[in-house]
Protein backbone atom coordinates (compact mmCIF):
# COMPACT_ATOMS: atom_id res chain seq x y z
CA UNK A 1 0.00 0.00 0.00
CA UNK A 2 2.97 2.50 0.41
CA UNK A 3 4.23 1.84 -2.44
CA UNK A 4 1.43 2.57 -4.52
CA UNK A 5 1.01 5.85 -2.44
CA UNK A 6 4.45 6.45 -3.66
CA UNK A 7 3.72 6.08 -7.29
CA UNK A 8 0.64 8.16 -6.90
CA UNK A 9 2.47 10.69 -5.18
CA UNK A 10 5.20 10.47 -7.90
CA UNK A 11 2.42 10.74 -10.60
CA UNK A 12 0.97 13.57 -9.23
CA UNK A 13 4.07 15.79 -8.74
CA UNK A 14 4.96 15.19 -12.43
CA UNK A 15 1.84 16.33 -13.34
CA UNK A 16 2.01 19.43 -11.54
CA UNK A 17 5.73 20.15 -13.00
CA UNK A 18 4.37 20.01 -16.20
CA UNK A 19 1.16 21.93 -15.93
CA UNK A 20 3.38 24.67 -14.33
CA UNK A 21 5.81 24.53 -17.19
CA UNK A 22 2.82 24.81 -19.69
CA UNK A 23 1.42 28.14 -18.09
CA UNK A 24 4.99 29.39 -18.44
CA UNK A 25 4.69 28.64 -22.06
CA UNK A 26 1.52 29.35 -22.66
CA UNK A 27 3.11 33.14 -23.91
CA UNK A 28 5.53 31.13 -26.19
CA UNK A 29 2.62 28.71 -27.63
CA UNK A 30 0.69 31.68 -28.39
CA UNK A 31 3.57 33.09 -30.22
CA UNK A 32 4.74 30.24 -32.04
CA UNK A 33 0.96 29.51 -33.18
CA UNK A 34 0.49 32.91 -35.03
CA UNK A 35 4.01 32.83 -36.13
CA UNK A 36 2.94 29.34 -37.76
CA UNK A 37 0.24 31.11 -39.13
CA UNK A 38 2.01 33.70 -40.68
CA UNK A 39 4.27 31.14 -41.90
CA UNK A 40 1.25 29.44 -44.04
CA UNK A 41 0.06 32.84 -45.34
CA UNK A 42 3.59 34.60 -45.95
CA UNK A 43 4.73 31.34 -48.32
CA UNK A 44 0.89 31.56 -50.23
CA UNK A 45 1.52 35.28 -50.68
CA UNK A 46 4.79 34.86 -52.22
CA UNK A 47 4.05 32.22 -54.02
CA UNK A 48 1.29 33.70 -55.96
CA UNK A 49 3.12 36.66 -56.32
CA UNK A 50 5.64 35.53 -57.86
CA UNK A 51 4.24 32.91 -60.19
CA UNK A 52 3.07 35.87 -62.03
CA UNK A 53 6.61 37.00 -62.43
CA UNK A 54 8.36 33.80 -63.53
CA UNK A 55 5.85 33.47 -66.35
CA UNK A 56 7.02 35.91 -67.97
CA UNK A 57 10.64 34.54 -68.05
CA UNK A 58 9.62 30.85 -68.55
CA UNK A 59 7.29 29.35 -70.84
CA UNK A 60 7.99 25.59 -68.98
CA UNK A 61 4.98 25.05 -66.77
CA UNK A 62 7.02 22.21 -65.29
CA UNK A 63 9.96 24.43 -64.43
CA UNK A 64 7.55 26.76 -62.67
CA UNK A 65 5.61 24.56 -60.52
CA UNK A 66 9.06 23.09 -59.68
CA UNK A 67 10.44 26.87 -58.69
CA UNK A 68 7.36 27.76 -56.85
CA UNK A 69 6.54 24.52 -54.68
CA UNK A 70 10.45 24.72 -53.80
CA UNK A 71 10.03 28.20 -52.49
CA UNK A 72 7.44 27.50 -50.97
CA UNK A 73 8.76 24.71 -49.21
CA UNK A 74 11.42 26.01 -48.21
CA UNK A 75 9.31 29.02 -46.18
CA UNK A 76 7.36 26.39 -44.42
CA UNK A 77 10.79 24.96 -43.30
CA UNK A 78 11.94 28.31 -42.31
CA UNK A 79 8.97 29.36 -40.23
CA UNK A 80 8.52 25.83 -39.02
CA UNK A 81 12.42 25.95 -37.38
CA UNK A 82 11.47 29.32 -35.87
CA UNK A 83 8.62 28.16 -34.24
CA UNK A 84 10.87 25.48 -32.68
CA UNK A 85 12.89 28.00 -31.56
CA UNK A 86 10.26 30.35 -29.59
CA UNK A 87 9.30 27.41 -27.70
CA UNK A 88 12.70 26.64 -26.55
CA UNK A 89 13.27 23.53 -28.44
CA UNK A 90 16.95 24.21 -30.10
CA UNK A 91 18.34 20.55 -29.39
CA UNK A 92 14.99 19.33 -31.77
CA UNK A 93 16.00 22.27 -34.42
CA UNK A 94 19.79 20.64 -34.27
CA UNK A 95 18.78 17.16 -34.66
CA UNK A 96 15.96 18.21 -37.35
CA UNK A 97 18.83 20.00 -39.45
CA UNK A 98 21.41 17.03 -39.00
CA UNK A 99 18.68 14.19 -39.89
CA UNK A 100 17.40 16.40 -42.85
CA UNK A 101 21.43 16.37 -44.12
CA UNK A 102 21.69 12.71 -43.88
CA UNK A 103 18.79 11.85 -45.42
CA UNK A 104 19.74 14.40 -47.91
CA UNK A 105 23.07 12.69 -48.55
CA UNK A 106 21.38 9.03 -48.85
CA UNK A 107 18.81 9.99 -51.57
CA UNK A 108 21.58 11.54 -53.38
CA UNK A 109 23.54 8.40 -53.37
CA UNK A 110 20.48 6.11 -54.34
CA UNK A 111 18.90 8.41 -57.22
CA UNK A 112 21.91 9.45 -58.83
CA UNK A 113 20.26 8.92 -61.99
CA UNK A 114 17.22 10.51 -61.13
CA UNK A 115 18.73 13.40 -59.95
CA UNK A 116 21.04 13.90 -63.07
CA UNK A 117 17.80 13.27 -65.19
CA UNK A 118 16.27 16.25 -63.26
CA UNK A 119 19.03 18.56 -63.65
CA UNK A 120 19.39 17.85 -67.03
CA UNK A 121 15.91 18.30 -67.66
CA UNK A 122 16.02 21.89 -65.64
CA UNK A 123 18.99 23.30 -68.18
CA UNK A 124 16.54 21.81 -71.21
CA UNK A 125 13.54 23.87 -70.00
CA UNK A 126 15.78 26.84 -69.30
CA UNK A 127 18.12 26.62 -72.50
CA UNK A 128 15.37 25.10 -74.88
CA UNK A 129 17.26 23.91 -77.33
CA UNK A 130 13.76 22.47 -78.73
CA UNK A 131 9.98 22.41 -78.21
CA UNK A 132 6.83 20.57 -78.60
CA UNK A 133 6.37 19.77 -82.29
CA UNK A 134 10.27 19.97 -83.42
CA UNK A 135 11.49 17.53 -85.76
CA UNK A 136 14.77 15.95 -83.79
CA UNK A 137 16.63 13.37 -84.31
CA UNK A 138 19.29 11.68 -81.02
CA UNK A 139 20.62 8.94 -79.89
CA UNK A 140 19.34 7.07 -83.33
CA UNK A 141 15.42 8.05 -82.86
CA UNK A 142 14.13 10.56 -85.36
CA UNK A 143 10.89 11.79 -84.57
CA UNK A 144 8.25 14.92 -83.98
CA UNK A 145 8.21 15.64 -79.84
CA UNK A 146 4.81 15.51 -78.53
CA UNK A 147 6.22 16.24 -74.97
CA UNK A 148 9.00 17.84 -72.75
CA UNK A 149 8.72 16.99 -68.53
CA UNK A 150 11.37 17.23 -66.46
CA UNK A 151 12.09 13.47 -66.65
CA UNK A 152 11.78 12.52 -69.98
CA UNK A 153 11.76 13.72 -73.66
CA UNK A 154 8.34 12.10 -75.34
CA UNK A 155 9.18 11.55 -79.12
CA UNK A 156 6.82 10.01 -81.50
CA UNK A 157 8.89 8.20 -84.33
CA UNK A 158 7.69 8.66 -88.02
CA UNK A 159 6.49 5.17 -88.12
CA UNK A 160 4.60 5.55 -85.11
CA UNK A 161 6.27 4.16 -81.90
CA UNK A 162 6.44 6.52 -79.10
CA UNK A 163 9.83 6.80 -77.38
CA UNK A 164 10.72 8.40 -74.04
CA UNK A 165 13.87 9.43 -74.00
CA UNK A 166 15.54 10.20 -70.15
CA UNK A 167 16.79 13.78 -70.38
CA UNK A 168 20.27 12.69 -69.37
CA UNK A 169 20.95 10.67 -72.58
CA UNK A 170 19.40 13.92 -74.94
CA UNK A 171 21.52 16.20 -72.99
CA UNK A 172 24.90 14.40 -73.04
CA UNK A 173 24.56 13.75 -76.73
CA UNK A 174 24.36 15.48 -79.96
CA UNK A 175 21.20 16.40 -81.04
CA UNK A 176 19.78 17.58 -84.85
CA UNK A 177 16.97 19.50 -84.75
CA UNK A 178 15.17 20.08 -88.52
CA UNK A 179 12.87 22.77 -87.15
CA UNK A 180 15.03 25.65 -86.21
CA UNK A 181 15.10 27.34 -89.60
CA UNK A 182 11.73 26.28 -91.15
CA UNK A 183 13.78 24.93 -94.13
CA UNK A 184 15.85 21.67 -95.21
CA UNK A 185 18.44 21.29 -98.20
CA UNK A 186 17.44 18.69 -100.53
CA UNK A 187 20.02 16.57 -102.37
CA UNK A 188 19.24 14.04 -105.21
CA UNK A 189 22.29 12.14 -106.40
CA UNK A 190 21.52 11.23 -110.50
CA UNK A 191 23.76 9.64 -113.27
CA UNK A 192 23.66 10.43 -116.73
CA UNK A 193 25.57 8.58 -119.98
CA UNK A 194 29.41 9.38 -121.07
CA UNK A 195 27.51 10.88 -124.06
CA UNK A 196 25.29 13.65 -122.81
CA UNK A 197 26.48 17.15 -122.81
CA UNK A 198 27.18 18.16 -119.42
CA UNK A 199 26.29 21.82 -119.49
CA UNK A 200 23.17 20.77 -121.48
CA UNK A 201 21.93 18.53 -118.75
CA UNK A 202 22.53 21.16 -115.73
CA UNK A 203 20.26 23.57 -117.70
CA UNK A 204 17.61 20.71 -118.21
CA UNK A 205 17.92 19.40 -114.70
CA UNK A 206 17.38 23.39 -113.33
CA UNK A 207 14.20 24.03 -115.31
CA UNK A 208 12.55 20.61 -114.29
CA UNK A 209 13.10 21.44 -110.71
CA UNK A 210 11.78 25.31 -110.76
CA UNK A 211 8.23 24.31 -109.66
CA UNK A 212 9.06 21.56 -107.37
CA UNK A 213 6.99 21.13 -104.26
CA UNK A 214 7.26 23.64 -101.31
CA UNK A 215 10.33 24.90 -103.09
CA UNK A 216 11.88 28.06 -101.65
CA UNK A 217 12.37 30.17 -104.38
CA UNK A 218 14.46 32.88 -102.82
CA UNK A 219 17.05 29.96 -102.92
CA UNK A 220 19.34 29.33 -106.26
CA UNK A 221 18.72 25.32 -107.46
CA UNK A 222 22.40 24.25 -107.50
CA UNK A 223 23.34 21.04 -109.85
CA UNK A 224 27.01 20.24 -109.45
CA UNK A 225 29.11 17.03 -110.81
CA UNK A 226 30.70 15.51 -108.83
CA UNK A 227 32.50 12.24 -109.87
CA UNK A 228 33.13 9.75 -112.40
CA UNK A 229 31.21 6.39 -112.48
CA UNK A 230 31.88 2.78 -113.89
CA UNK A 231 29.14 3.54 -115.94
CA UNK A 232 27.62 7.18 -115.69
CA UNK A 233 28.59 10.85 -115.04
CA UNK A 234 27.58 11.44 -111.37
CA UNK A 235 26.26 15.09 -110.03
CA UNK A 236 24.05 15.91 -107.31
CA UNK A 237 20.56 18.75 -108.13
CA UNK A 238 20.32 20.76 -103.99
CA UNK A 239 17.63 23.03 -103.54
CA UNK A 240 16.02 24.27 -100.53
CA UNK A 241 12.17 23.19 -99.14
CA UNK A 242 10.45 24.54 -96.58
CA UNK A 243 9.77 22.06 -93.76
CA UNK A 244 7.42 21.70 -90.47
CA UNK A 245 6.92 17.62 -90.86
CA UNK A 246 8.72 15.15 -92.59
CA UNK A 247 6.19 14.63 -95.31
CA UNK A 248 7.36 17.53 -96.70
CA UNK A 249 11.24 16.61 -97.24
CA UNK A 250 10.25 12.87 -98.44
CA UNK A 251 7.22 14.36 -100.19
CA UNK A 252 9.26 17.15 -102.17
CA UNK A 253 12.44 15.02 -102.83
CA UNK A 254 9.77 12.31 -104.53
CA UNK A 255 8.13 15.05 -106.87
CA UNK A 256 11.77 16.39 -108.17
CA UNK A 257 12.79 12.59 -108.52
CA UNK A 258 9.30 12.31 -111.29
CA UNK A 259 10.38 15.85 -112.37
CA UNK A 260 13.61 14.66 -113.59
CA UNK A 261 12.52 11.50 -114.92
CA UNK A 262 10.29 13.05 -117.29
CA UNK A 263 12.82 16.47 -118.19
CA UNK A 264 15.31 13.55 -119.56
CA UNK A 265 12.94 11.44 -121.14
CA UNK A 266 11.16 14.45 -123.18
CA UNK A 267 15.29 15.37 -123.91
CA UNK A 268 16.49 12.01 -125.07
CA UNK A 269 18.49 12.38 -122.00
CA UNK A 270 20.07 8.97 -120.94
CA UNK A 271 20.48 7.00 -117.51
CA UNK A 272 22.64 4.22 -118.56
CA UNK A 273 22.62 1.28 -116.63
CA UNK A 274 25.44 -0.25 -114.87
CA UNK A 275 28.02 -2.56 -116.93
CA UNK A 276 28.84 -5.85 -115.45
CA UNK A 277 31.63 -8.47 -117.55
CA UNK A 278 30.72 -11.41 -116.70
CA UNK A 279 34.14 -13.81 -116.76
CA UNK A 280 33.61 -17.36 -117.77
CA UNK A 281 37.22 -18.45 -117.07
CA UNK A 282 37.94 -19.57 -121.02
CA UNK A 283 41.63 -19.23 -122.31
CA UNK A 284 43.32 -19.38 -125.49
CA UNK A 285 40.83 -17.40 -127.65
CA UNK A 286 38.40 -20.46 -127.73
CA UNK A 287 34.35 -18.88 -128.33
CA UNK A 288 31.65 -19.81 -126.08
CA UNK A 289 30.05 -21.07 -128.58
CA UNK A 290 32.81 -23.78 -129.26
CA UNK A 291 33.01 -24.38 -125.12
CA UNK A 292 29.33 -24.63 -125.67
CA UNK A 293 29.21 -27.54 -127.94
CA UNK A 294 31.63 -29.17 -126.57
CA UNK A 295 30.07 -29.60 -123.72
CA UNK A 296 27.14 -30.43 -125.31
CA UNK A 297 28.38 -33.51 -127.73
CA UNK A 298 30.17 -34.52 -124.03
CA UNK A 299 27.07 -35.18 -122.68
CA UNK A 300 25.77 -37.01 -125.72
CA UNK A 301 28.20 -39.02 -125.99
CA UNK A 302 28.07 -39.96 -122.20
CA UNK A 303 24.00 -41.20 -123.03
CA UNK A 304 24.74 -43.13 -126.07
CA UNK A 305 27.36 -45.08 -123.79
CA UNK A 306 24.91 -45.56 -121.25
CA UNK A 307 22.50 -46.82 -123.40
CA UNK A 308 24.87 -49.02 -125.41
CA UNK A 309 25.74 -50.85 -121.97
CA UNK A 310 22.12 -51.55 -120.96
């Protein structure tokens, strides 16, 4: 029986302690609740405030949510350690700070990749290099993008397939992107015969391709030789198309190929086919034709045995 007197006794004086120690705070509490309150409404303020500002220096909606929730976490964290403070609880702030660095340290190490994917896809939205709808081609896709996070590049290939690219891999390596200038250099590579004249040809080749489809005409059509074939005179027609999708490169470089086609064939103009000698191995001058029938009574002969032994 004493010793549960004790405990009670014990109990009770503990109790005491600590409702005196919460009048004393009771000052601080108050305190540290309306600071947390201004905390709430300080980071909303500024956040709204300033999402009207980054707009007009970023076009990324990704990038801005991304600025503005970071802000705004990090004025939660700053009220939150000063209300910590008011009510006298430094050793929690201390521990709070050296748990949020380890922790810090440990995700680091475990999403490397994730975090270099991030970064890389923060310099992409503020750099952009490219946008939604550009033609690009990297790391051996070639494709329109239909979509730019801050994770992955969304690229939907010509036949189809959709890839997603991380944006580590399209940052690190080089990148072509057809839709910077609105226009693409076509060129067709064409033989002709030993026996055309050359200058005669350019002049044909230029007129065939003067209405060719989504042609820029500001731009000079350029036919220049080049080489010279086992069987042909080589030369390459360039001219410039204007371009937004890839139908119209393959589209245009198909009408100029019909174009030319037809300029030589109302012109007599002539692509010769390619020579092949076929080597038979004979020696001595003999004619096929001789090889041939020798062969032939060989095998004649070779029946009439066989018959003559049956």
């Amino acid at each position: 029986m004493n010793d549960l007197n004790e405990a009670v006794e014990l109990l009770w004086g503990k109790l005491e302690g600590w409702g005196a120690d919460i009048v004393l705070m009771l000052p601080n509490l108050f305190v540290a609740l309306v600071l947390l309150i201004l905390t709430f409404y300080l980071a909303g303020f500024v956040r709204r405030s300033l999402e009207r500002v980054i707009r007009r220096f970023s076009h990324s909606a990704a990038l801005n949510n991304l600025v503005l929730t970071l802000l705004y976490i990090g004025m939660l964290l700053i009220g939150f350690f000063f209300v910590l403070t008011v009510l006298n609880l430094d050793k929690v702030v201390i521990s709070l700070l050296a748990g949020v660095g380890i922790i810090g340290l440990a995700l680091g190490f475990a999403f490397q990749d994730i975090a270099a994917n991030f970064i890389s896809g923060v310099i992409i939205a503020v750099q952009k290099p490219f946008g939604v709808g550009d033609n690009i081609e990297t790391n051996d896709y070639f494709g329109t993008i239909e979509r730019i996070s801050l994770r992955t590049i969304d690229i939907r290939q010509v036949t189809g397939e959709l890839v997603r690219l991380p944006n580590k891999m399209v940052f690190e390596n080089p990148l072509t992107n057809f839709s910077v200038y609105g226009t693409r250099r076509i060129d067709l590579e064409v033989g002709i015969s030993y026996a055309e004249d050359l200058e005669r040809v350019q002049q044909v080749v230029i007129e065939a391709l003067e209405d060719v489809k989504n042609r820029v005409k500001t731009r000079n059509i350029e036919v220049m030789y080049d080489e010279f074939g086992d069987s042909s005179i080589n030369f390459k027609a360039r001219f410039w198309v204007t371009y937004s999708r890839q139908v119209d490169y393959v589209g245009a470089k198909s009408d100029a190929i019909i174009r030319i086609k037809k300029a030589f064939d109302e012109n007599d103009i002539l692509i010769p086919f390619p020579i092949r000698t076929l080597d038979f191995g004979i020696k001595g001058g003999e004619k096929l034709n001789e090889q041939l029938d020798a062969i032939t009574a060989s095998i004649k002969e070779g029946k009439r045995l066989g018959n003559n032994g049956q």
